[in-house]
C-alpha atoms as a PDB file:
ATOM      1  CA  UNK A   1       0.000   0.000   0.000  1.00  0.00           C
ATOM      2  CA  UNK A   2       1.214   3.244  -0.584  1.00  0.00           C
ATOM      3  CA  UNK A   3       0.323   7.063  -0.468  1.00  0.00           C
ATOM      4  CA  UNK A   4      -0.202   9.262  -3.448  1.00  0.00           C
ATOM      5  CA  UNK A   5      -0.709  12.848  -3.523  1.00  0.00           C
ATOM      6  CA  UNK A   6      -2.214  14.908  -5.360  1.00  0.00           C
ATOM      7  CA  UNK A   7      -2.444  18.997  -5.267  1.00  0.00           C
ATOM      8  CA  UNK A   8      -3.816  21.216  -7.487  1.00  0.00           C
ATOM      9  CA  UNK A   9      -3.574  25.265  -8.228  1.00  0.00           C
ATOM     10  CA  UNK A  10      -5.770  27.288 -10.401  1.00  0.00           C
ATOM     11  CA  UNK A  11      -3.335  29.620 -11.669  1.00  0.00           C
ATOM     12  CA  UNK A  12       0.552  29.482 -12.540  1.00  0.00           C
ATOM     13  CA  UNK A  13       1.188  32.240 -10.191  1.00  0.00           C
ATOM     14  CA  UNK A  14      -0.129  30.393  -7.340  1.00  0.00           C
ATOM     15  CA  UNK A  15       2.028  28.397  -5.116  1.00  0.00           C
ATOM     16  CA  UNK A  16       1.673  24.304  -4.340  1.00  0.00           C
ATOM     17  CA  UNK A  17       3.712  24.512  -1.418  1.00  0.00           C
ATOM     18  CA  UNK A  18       1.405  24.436   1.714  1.00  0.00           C
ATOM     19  CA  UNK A  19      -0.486  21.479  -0.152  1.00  0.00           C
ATOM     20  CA  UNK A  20       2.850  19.486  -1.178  1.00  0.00           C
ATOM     21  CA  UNK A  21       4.107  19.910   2.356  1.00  0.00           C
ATOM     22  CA  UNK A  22       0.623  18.670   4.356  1.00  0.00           C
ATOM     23  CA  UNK A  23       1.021  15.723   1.743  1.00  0.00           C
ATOM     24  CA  UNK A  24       4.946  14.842   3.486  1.00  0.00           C
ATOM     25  CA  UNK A  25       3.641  15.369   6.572  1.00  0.00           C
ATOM     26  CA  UNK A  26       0.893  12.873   5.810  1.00  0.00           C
ATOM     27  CA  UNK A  27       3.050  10.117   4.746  1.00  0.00           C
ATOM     28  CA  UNK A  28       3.390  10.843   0.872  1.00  0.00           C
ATOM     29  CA  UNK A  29       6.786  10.196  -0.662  1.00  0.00           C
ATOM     30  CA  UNK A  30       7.635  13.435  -2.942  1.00  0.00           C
ATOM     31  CA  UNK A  31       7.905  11.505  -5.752  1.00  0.00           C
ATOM     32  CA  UNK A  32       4.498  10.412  -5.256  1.00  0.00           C
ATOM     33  CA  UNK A  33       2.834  13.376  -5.384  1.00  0.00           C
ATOM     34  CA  UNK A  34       0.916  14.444  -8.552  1.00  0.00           C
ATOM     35  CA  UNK A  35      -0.352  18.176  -9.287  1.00  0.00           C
ATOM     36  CA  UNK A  36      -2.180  20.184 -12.033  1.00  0.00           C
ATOM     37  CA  UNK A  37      -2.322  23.715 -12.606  1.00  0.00           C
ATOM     38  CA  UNK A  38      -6.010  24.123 -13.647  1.00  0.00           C
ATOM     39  CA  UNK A  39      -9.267  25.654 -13.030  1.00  0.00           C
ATOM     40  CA  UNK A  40     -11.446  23.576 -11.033  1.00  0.00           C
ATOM     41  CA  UNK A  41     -14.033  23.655 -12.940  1.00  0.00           C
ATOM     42  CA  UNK A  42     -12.536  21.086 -15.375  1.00  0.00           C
ATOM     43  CA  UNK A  43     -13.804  17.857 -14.389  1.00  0.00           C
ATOM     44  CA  UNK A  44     -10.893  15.735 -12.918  1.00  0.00           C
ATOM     45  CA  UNK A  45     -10.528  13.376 -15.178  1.00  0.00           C
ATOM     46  CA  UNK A  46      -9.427  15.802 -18.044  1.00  0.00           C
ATOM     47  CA  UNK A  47      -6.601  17.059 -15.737  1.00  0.00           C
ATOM     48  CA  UNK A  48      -3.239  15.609 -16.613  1.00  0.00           C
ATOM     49  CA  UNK A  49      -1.530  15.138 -13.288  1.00  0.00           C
ATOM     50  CA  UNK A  50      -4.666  13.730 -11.866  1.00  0.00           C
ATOM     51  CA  UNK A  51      -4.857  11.462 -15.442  1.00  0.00           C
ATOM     52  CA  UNK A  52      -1.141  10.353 -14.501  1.00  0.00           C
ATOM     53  CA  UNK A  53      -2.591   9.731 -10.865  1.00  0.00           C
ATOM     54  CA  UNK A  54      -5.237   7.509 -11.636  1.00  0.00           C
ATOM     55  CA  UNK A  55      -3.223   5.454 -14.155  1.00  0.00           C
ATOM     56  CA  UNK A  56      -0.392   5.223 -11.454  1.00  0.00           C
ATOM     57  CA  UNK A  57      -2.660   3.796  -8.572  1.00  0.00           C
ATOM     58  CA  UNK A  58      -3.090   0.268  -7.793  1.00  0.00           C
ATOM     59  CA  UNK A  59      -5.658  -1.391  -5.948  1.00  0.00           C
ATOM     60  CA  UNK A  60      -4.621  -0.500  -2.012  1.00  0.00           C
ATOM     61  CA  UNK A  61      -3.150   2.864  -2.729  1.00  0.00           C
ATOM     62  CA  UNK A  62      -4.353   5.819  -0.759  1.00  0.00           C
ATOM     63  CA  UNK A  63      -4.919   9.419  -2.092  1.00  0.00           C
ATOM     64  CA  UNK A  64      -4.133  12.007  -0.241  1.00  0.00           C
ATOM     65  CA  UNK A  65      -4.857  16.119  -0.618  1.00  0.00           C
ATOM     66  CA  UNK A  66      -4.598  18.652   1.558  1.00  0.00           C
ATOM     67  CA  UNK A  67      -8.661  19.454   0.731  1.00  0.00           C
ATOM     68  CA  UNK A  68     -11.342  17.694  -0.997  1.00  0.00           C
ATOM     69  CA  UNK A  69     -12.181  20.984  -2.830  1.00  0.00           C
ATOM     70  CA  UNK A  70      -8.688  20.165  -4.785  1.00  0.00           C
ATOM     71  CA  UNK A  71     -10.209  17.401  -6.270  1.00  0.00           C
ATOM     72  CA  UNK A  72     -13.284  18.852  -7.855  1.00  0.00           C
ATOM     73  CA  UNK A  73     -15.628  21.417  -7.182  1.00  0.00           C
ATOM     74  CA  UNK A  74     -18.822  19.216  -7.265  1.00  0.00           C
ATOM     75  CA  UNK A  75     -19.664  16.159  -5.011  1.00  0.00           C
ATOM     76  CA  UNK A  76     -20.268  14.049  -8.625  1.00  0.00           C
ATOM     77  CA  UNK A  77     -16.850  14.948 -10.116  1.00  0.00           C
ATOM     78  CA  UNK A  78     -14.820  14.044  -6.316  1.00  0.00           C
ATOM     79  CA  UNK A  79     -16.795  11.189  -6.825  1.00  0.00           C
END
């Protein structure tokens, strides 16, 4: 079992940081950690990183994020 992370910004001129570090503190190996830089309002599964995410994960794996709004903006798309 491991721990994947996932963050996600809506603009290039915000900063990751305070999500990427939660995710460390959580458990998350860096190199497991997966981010966009994208408007939530695109449904998750046309994001890249969280594409890359889901293609990653096996069956045990554990996703982590530092907020459930960072997955998706509507309960059907966190879903």
């Amino acid at each position: 079992m491991r721990y994947l992370g996932y963050t996600r910004v809506s603009t290039s001129s915000q900063d990751a940081s305070l999500q990427l570090d939660a995710l460390i503190a959580a458990g998350v190996q860096k190199r497991d950690v997966f981010a966009d830089v994208t408007s939530g309002s695109r449904s998750a599964i046309e994001r890249p990183g969280m594409k890359k995410l889901l293609e990653y994960a096996q069956s045990g794996d554990t996703v982590v994020v530092w907020r459930v709004d960072r997955l998706g903006r509507s309960l059907i798309d966190v879903l």
